[in-house]
C-alpha atoms as a PDB file:
ATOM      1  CA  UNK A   1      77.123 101.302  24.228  1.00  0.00           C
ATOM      2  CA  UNK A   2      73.620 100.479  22.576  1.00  0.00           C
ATOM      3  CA  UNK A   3      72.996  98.203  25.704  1.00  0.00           C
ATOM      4  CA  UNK A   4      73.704 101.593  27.712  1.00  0.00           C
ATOM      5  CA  UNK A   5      71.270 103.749  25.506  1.00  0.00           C
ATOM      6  CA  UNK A   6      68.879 101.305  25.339  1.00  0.00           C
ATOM      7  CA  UNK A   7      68.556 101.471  29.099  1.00  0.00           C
ATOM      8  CA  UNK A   8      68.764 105.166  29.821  1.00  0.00           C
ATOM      9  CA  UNK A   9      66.060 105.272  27.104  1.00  0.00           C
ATOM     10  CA  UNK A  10      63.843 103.403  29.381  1.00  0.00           C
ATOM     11  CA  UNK A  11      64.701 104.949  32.385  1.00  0.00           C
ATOM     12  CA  UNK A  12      63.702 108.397  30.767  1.00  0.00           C
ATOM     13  CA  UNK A  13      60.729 107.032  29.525  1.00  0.00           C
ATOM     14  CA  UNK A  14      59.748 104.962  32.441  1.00  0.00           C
ATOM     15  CA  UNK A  15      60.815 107.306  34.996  1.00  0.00           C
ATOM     16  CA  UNK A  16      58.689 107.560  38.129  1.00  0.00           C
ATOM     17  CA  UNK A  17      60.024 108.107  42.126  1.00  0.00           C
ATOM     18  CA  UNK A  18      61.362 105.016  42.329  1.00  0.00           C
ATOM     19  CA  UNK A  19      63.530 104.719  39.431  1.00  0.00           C
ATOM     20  CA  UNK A  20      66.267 104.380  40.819  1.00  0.00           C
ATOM     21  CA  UNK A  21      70.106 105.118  40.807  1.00  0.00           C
ATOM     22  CA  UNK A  22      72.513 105.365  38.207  1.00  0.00           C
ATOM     23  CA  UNK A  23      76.438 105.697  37.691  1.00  0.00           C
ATOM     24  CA  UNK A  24      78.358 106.951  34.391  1.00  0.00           C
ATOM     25  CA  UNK A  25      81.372 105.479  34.297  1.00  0.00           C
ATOM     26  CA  UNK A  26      84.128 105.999  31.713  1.00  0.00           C
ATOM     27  CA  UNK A  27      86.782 108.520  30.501  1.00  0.00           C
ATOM     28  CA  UNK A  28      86.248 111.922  29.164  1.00  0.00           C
ATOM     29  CA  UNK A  29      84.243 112.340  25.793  1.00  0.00           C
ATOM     30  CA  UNK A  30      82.355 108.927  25.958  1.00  0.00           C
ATOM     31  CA  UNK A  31      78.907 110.739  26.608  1.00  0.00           C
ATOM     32  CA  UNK A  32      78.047 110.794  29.778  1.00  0.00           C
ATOM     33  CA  UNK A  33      77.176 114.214  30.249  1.00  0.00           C
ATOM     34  CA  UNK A  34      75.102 114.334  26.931  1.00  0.00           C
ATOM     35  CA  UNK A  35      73.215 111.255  27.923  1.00  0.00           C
ATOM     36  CA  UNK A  36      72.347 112.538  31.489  1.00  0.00           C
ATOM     37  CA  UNK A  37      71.173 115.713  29.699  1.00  0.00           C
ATOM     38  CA  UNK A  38      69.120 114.305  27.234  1.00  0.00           C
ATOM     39  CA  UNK A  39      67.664 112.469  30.426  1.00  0.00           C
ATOM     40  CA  UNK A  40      67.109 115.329  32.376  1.00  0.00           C
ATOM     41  CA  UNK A  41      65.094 116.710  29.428  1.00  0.00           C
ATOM     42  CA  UNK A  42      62.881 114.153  29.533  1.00  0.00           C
ATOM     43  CA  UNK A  43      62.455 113.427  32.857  1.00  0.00           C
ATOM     44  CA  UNK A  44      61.718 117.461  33.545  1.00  0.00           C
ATOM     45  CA  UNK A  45      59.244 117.487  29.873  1.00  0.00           C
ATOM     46  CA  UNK A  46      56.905 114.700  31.954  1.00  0.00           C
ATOM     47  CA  UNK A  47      56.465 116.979  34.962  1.00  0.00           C
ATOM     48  CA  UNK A  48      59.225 116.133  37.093  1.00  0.00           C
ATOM     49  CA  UNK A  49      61.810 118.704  39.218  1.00  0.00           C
ATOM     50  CA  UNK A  50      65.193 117.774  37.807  1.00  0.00           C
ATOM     51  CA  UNK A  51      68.467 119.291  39.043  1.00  0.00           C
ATOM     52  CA  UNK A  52      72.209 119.330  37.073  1.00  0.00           C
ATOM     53  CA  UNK A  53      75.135 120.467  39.133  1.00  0.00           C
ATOM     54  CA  UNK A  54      78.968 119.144  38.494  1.00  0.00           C
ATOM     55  CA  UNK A  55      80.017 118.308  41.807  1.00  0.00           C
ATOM     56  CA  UNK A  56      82.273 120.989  42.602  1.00  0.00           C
ATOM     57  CA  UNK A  57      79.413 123.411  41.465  1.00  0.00           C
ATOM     58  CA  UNK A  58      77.009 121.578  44.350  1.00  0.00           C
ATOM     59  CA  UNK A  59      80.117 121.545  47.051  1.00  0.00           C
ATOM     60  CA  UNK A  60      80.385 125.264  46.773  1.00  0.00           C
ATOM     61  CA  UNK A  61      76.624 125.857  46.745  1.00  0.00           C
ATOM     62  CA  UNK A  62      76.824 124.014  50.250  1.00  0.00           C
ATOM     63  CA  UNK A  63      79.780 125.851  51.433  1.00  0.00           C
ATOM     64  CA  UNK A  64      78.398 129.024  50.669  1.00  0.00           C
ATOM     65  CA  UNK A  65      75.333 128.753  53.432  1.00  0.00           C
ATOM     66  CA  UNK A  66      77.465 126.845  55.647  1.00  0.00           C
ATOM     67  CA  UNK A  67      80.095 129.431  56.209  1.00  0.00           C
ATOM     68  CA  UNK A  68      78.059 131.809  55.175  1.00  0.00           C
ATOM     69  CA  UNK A  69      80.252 133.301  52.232  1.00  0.00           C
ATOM     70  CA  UNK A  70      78.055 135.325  49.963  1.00  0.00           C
ATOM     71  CA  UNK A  71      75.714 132.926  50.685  1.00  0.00           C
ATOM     72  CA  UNK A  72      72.084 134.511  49.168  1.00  0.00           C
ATOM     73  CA  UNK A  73      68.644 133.490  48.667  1.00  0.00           C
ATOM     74  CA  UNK A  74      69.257 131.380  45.540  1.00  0.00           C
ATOM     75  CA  UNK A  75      72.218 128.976  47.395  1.00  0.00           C
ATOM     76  CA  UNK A  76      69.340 128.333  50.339  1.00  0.00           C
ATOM     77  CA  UNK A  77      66.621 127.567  47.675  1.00  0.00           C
ATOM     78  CA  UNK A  78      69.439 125.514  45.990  1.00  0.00           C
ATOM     79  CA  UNK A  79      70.147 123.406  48.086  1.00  0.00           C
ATOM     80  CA  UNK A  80      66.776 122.387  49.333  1.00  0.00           C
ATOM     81  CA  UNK A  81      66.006 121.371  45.738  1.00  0.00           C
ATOM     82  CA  UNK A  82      69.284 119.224  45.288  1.00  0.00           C
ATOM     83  CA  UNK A  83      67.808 117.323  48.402  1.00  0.00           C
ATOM     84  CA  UNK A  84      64.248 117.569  47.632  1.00  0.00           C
ATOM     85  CA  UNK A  85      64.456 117.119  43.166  1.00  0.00           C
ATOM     86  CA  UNK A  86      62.756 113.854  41.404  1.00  0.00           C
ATOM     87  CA  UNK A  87      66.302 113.491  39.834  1.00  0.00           C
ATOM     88  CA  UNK A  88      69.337 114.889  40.856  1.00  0.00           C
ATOM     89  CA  UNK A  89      72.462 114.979  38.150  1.00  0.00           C
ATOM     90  CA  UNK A  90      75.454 114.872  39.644  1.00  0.00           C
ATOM     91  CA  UNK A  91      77.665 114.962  37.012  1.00  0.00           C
ATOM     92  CA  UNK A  92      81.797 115.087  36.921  1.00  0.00           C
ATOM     93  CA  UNK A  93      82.280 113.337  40.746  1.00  0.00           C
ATOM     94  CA  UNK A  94      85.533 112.928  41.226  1.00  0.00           C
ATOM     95  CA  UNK A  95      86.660 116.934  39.430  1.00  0.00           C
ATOM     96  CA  UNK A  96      86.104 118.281  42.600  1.00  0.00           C
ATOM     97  CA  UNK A  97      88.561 119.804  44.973  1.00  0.00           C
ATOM     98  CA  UNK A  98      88.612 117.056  47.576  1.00  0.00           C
ATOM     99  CA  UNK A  99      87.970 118.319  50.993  1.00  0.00           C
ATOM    100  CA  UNK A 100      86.883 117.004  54.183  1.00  0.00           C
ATOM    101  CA  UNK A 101      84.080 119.310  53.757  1.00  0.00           C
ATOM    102  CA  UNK A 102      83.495 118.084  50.261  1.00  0.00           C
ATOM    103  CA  UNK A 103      83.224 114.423  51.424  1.00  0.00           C
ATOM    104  CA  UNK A 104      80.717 115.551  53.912  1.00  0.00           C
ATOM    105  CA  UNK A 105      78.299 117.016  51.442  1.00  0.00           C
ATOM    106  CA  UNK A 106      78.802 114.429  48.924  1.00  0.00           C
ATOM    107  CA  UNK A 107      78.157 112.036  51.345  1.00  0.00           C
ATOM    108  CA  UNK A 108      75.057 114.122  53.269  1.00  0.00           C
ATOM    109  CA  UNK A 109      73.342 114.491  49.157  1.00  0.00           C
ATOM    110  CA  UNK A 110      73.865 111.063  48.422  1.00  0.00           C
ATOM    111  CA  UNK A 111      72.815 109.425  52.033  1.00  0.00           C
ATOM    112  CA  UNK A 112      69.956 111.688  52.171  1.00  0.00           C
ATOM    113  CA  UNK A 113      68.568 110.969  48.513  1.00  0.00           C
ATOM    114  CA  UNK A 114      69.093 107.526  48.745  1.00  0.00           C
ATOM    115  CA  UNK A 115      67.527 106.973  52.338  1.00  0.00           C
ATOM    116  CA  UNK A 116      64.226 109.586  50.818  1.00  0.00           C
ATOM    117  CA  UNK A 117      64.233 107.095  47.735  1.00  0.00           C
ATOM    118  CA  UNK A 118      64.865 110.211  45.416  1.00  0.00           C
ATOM    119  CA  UNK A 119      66.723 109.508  42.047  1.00  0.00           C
ATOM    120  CA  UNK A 120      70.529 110.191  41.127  1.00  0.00           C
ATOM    121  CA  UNK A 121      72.081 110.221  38.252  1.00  0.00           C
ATOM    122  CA  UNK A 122      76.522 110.180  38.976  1.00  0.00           C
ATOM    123  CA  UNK A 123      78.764 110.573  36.288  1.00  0.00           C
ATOM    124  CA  UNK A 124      82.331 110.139  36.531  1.00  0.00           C
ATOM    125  CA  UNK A 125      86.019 110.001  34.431  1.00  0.00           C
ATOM    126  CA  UNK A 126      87.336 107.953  37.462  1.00  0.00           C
ATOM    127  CA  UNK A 127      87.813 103.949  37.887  1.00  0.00           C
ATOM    128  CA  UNK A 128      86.190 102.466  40.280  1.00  0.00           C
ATOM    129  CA  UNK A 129      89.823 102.302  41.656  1.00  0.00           C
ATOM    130  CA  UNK A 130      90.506 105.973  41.659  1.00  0.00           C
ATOM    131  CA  UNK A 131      87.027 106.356  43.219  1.00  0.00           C
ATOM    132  CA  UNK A 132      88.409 104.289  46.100  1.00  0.00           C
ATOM    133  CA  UNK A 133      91.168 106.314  46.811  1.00  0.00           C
ATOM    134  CA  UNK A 134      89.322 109.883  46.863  1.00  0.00           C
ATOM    135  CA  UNK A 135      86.370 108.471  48.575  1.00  0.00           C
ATOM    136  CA  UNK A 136      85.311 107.512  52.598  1.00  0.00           C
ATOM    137  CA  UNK A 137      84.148 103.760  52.770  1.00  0.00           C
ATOM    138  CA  UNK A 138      80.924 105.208  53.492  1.00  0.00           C
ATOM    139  CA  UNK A 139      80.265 107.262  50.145  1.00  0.00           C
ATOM    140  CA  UNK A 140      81.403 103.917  48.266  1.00  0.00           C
ATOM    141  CA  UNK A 141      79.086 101.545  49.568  1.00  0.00           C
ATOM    142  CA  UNK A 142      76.112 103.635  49.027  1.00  0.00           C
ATOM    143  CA  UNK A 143      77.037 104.058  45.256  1.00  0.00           C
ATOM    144  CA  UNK A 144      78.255 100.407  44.997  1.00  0.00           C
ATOM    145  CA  UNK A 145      75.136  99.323  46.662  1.00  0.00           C
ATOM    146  CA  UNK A 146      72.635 101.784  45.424  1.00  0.00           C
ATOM    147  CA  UNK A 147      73.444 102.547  41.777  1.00  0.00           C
ATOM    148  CA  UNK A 148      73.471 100.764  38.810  1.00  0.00           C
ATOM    149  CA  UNK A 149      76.795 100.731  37.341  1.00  0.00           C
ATOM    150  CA  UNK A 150      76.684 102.024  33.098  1.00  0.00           C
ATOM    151  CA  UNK A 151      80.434 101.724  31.893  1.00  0.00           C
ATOM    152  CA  UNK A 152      80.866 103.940  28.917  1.00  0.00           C
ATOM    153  CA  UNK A 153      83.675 102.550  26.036  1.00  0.00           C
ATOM    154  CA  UNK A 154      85.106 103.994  23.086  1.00  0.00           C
ATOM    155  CA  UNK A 155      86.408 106.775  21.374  1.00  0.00           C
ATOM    156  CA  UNK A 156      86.581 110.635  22.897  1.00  0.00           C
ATOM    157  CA  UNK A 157      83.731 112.206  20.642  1.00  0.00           C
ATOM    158  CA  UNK A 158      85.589 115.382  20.704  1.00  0.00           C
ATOM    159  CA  UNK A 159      88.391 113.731  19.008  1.00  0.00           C
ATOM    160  CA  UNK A 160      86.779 111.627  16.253  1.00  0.00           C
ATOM    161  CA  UNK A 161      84.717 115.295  15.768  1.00  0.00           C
ATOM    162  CA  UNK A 162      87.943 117.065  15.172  1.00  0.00           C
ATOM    163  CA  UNK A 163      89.340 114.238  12.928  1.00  0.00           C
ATOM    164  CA  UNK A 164      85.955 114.333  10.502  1.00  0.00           C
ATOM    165  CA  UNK A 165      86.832 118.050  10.487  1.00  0.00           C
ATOM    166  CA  UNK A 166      90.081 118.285   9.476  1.00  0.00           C
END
């Protein structure tokens, strides 16, 4: 887990267009959110346009302009910044409600960033076996390809929290 600090450390620091991908991987409590956080802060304090959405959050910004339900100003603007961002957080993949529809914007944000060079930051609770099973072929081999792969270990921080507490 230092290894993994020490590196999205860097990346913060040393963040320019090309930085690059990365993927959180690990169960609940390890982190990963916190860490992507604390990257977005930096990242956004040196200038750049970050964006945070869980997935589900970004799937029904989509689906809101696309069928056009309740769809305002603020989903449009939305979602030309999740396309258009320095760094994109996409945090919780794999939470969502899987969809056909879902698959298609998951794979239209992260085809689209990746082909633009734009940086993305996944987390996820799944194995990269789960992630086979709720994912198209195509989604895969983009984040296999494209992203560097940061396995979280250890202990749920909620529950070593709670346990100091008690």
């Amino acid at each position: 887990m230092r290894n993994i600090l020490n590196r999205c450390r860097r990346y913060a620091a040393d963040f320019s267009g090309d930085s690059g991908n990365l993927l959180f991987m690990g169960r609940t409590g390890l982190g990963k959110t916190y860490l992507s956080a604390c990257i977005a802060m930096e990242v956004a304090a040196r200038g750049y346009e970050v964006r945070y959405y869980p997935a589900q959050a970004l799937i029904d910004r989509f689906e809101r302009v696309r069928f056009n339900r309740e769809a305002g100003a603020d989903d449009l603007t939305a979602m030309r910044e999740i396309l258009s961002c320095d760094l994109l957080i996409l945090d919780d993949l794999g939470a969502e409600f899987a969809t056909a529809y879902s698959q298609s914007v998951l794979y239209q944000v992260i085809n689209d960033r990746m082909t633009e060079g734009r940086a993305t930051i996944i987390s996820t609770n799944c194995s990269n076996e789960e992630l086979q099973k709720k994912y198209t072929p195509q989604i895969l081999s983009r984040i296999e390809g494209e992203y560097q792969t940061l396995p979280f270990a250890g202990r749920d921080i909620r529950q070593i929290k709670k346990e100091r507490e008690a």
